[in-house]
Protein backbone atom coordinates (compact mmCIF):
# COMPACT_ATOMS: atom_id res chain seq x y z
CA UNK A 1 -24.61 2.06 7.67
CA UNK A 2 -27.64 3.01 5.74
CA UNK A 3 -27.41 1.58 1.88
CA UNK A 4 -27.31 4.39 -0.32
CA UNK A 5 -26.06 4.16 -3.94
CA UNK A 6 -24.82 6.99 -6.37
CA UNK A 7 -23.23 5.72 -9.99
CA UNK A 8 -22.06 7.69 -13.11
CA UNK A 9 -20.99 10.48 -10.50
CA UNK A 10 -19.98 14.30 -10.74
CA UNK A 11 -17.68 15.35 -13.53
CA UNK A 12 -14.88 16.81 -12.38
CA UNK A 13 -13.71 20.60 -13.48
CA UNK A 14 -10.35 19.68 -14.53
CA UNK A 15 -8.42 16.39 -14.15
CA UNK A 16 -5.54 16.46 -11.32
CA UNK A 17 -2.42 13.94 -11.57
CA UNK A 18 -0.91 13.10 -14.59
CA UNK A 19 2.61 10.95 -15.28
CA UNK A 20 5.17 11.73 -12.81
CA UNK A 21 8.86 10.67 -12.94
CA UNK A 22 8.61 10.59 -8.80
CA UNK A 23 5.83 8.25 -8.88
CA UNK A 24 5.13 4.58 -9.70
CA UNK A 25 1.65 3.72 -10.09
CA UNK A 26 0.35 7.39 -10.32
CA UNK A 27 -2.20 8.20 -12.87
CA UNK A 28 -5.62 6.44 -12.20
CA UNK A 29 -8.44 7.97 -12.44
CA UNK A 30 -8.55 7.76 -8.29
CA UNK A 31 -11.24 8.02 -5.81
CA UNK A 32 -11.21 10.93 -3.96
CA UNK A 33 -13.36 13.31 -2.13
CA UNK A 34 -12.81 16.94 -1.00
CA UNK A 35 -14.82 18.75 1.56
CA UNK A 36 -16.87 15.93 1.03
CA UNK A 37 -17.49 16.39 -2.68
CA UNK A 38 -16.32 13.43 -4.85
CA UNK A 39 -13.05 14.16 -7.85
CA UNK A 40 -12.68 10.99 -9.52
CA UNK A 41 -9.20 11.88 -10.65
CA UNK A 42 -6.67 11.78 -7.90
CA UNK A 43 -2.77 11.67 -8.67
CA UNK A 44 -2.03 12.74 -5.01
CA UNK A 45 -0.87 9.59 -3.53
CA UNK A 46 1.29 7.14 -5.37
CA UNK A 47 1.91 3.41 -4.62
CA UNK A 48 4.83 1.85 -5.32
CA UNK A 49 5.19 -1.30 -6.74
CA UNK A 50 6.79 -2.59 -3.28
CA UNK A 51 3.31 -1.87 -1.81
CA UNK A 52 4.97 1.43 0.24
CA UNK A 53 3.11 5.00 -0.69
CA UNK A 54 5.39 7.12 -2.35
CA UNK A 55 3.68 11.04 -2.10
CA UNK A 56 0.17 11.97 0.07
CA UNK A 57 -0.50 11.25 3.06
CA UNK A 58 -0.89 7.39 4.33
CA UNK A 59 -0.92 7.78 8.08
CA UNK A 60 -4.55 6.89 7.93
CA UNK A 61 -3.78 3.78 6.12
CA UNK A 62 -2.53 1.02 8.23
CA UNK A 63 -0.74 -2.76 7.52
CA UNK A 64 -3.25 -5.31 9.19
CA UNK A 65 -5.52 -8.33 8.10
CA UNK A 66 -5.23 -12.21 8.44
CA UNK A 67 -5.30 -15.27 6.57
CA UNK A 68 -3.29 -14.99 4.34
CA UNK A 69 -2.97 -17.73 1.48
CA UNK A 70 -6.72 -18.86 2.98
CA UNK A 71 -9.07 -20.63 0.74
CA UNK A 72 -12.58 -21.40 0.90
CA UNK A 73 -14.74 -18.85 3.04
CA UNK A 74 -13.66 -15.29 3.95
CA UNK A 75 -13.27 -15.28 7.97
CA UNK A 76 -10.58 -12.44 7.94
CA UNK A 77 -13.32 -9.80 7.92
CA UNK A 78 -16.90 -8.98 9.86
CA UNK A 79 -19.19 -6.62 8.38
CA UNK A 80 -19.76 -4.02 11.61
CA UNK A 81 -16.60 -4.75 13.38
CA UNK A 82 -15.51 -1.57 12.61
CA UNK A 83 -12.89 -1.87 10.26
CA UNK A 84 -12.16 -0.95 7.13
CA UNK A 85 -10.64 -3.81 4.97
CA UNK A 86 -9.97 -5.09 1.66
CA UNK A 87 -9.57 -8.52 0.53
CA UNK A 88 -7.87 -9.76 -2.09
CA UNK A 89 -8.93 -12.99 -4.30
CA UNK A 90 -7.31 -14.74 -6.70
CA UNK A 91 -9.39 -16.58 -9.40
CA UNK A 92 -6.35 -16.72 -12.09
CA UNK A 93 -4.74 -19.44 -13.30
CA UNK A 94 -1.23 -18.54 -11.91
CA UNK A 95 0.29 -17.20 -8.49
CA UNK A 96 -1.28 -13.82 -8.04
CA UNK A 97 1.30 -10.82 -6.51
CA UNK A 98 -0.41 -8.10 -4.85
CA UNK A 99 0.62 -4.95 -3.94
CA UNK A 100 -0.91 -1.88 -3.46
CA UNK A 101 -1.29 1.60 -1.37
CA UNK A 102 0.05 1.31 3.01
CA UNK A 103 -0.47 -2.53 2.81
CA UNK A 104 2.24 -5.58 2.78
CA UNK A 105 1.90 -6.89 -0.43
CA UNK A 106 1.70 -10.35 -0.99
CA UNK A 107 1.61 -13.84 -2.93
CA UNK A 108 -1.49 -16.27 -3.77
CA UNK A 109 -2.34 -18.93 -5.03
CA UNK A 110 -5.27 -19.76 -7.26
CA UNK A 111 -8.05 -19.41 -5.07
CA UNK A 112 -6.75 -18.09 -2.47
CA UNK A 113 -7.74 -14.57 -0.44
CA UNK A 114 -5.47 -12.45 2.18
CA UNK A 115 -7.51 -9.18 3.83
CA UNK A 116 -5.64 -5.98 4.81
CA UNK A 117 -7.44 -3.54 7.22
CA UNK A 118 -6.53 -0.11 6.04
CA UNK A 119 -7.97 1.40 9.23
CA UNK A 120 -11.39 1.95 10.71
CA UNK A 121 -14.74 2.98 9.24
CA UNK A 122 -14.86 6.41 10.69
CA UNK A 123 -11.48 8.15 9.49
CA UNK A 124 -10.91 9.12 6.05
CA UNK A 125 -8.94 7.31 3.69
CA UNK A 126 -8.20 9.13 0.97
CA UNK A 127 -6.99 8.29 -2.58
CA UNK A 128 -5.83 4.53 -2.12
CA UNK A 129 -4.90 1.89 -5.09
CA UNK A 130 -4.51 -1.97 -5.73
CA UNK A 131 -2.66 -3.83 -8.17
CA UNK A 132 -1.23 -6.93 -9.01
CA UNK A 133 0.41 -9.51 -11.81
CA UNK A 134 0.85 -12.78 -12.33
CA UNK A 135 4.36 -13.90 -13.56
CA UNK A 136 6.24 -10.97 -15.07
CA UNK A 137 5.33 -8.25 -13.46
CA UNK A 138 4.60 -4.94 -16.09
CA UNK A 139 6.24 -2.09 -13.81
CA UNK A 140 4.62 1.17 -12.47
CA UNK A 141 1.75 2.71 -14.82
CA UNK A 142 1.36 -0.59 -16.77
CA UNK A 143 -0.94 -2.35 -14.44
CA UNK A 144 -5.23 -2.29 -13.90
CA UNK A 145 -5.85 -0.31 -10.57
CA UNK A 146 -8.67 -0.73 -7.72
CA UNK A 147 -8.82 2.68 -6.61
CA UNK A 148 -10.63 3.64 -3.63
CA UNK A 149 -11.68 6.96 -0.97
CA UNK A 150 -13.45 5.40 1.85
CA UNK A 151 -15.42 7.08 4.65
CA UNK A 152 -15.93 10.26 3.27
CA UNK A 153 -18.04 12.97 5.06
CA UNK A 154 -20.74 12.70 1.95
CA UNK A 155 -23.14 11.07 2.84
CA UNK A 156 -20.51 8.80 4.37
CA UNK A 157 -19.60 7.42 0.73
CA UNK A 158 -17.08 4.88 -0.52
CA UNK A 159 -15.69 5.93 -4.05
CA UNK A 160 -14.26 3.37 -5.61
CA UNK A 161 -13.33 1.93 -9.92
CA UNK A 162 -11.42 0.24 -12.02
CA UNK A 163 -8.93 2.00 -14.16
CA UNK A 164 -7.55 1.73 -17.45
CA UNK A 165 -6.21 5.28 -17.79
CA UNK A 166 -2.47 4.26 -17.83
CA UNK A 167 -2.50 0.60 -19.08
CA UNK A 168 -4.67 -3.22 -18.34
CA UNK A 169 -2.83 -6.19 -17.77
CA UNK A 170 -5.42 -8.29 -15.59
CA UNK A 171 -9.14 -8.96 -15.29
CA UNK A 172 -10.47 -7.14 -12.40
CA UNK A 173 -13.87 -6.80 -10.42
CA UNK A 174 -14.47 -5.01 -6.97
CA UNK A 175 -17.23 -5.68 -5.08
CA UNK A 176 -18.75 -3.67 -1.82
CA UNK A 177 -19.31 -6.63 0.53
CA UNK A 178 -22.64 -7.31 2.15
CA UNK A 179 -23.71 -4.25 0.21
CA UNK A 180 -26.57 -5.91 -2.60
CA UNK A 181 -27.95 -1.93 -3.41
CA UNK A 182 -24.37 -0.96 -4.55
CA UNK A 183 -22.76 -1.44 -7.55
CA UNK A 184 -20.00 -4.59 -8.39
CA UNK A 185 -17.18 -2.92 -10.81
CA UNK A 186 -16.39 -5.97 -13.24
CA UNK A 187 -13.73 -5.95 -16.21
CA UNK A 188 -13.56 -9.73 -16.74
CA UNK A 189 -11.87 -10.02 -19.39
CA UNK A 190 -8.41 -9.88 -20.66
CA UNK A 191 -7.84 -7.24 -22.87
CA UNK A 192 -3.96 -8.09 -24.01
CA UNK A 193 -4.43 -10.22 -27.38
CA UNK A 194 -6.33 -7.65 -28.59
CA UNK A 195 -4.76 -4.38 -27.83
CA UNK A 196 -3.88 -1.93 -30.33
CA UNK A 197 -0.34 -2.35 -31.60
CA UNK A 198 0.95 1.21 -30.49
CA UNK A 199 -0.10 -0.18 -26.84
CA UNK A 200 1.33 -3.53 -26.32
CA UNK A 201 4.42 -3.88 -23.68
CA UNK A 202 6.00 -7.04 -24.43
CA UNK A 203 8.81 -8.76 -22.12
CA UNK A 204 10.59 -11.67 -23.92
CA UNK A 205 7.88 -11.36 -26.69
CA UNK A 206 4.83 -12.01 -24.66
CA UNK A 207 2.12 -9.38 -24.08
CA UNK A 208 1.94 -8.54 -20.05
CA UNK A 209 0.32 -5.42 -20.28
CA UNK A 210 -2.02 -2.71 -22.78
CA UNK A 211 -0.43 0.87 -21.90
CA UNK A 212 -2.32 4.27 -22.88
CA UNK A 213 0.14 6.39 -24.48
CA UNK A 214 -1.96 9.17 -24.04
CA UNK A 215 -3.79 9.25 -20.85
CA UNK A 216 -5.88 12.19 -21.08
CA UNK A 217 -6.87 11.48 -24.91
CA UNK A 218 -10.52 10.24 -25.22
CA UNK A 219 -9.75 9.64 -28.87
CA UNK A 220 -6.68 7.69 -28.47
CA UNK A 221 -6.91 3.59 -30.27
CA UNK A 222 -6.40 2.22 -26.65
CA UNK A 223 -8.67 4.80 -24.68
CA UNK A 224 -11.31 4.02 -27.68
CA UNK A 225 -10.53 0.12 -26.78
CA UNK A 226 -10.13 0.11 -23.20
CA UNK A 227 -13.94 1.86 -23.52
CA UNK A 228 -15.38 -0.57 -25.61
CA UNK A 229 -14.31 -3.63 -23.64
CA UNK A 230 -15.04 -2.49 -20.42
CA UNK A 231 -17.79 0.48 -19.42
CA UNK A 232 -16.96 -0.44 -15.60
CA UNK A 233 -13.74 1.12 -15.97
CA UNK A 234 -12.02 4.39 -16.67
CA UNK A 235 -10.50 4.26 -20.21
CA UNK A 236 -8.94 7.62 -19.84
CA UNK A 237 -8.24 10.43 -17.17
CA UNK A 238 -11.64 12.22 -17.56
CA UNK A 239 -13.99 9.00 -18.09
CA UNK A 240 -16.76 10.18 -15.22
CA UNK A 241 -19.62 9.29 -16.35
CA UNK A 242 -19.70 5.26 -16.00
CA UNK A 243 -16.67 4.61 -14.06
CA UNK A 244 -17.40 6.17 -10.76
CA UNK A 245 -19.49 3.97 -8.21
CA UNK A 246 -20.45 5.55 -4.60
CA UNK A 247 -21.44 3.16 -1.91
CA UNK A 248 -22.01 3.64 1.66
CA UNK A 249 -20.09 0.22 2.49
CA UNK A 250 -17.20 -0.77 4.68
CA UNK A 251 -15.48 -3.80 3.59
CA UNK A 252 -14.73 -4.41 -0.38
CA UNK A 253 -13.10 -7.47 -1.83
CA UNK A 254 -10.67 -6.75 -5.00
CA UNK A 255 -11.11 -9.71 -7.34
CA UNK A 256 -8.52 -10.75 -10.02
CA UNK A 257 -9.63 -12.85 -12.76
CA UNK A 258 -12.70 -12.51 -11.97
């Protein structure tokens, strides 16, 4: 695919989604397209935290991918073999869980990678999040998301960010692979020692995650916060400007503790 590049994208009329009882990890800001124009703020497919989609509509996404627990070079993708697939690499200290949107989630180790194909390069895939945790795991809408819309009809895009809009409780990067004209997403940082104390979700005292109260409130001490430690990621449900990267990729690899 040609390289093509489009950052800081179209703002969005009104924001879609919001907090649903029905859904776990709805809320991101989302990557999604519609008649082939991007809307950074999804909330139409939810991901549990068991990896399973909870609303929307998966069938395009599919379980698949290889080497699991692998370290050392990446050999469970091919750039042009006509799949569409994530990998997903561990650089914390601890064992890394991942789940995420039509994939088996899984366990690994520090430095370790496992790839899930989520289908091929052609279809849409619409509206599609990552997550993961290391020890105690938050519970829906308290973890960072990878969202991504691959294979649009636009120019054949990729949308893809980082969000903060419900909560941050690891370091995350995502990076369009073989792709040097598009933009890496980085947050590499850990923003829990520092959040604001209306944010902080403690279990048995220890901070595991920074949660919004307020998603949709620019103005909010952990929006402000979220935006001032990391432009590469949405802060809050309307945050357009930065947070959106376009790419005209195929495979992406979703890095935690980066």
């Amino acid at each position: 695919m040609t390289r093509l590049l489009l950052t800081g994208m179209f703002v969005v009329a009104s924001a879609c989604g919001g907090d649903d009882a029905s859904s776990a990890d709805d809320g991101a800001s989302g990557a999604e397209a519609d008649s082939g124009s991007p809307s950074p703020e999804t909330g139409n497919t939810s991901a549990s935290t068991d990896g399973s989609t909870t609303d929307g509509d998966s069938s395009s996404v599919s379980d698949g991918g290889s080497d699991d627990g692998a370290s050392g070079p990446i050999e469970c993708r091919a750039k042009g073999d006509g799949k569409s697939t994530i990998t997903f690499i561990n650089r914390c200290d601890g064992a890394l869980f991942f789940r995420g949107s039509g994939i088996d989630g899984g366990e690994l180790a520090p430095g370790q990678h496992a790839c899930r194909d989520l289908g091929d390069t052609v279809e849409t895939i619409s509206a599609i999040r990552y997550w993961g945790y290391v020890g105690v795991d938050p519970g829906p809408e308290r973890h960072t998301l990878a969202e991504l819309t691959l294979n649009t009809d636009f120019h054949d895009f990729d949308w893809y960010n980082i969000s903060h809009v419900d909560a941050h409780n690891l370091p995350m990067q995502i990076i369009p692979v073989g792709m040097d004209d598009c933009r890496t997403l980085t947050c590499p940082e850990s923003l829990l020692e520092g959040c604001p104390p209306e944010g902080r979700f403690l279990v048995d005292g220890e901070i595991v995650s920074c949660v919004s109260p307020d998603r949709d409130n620019p103005e909010s001490p952990v929006a402000q916060y979220f935006d001032a430690a990391c432009a590469d990621a949405y802060s809050w449900s309307g945050d357009d400007e930065e947070s959106m990267a376009a790419c005209a990729g195929e495979d992406y690899d979703v890095v935690f503790c980066p």
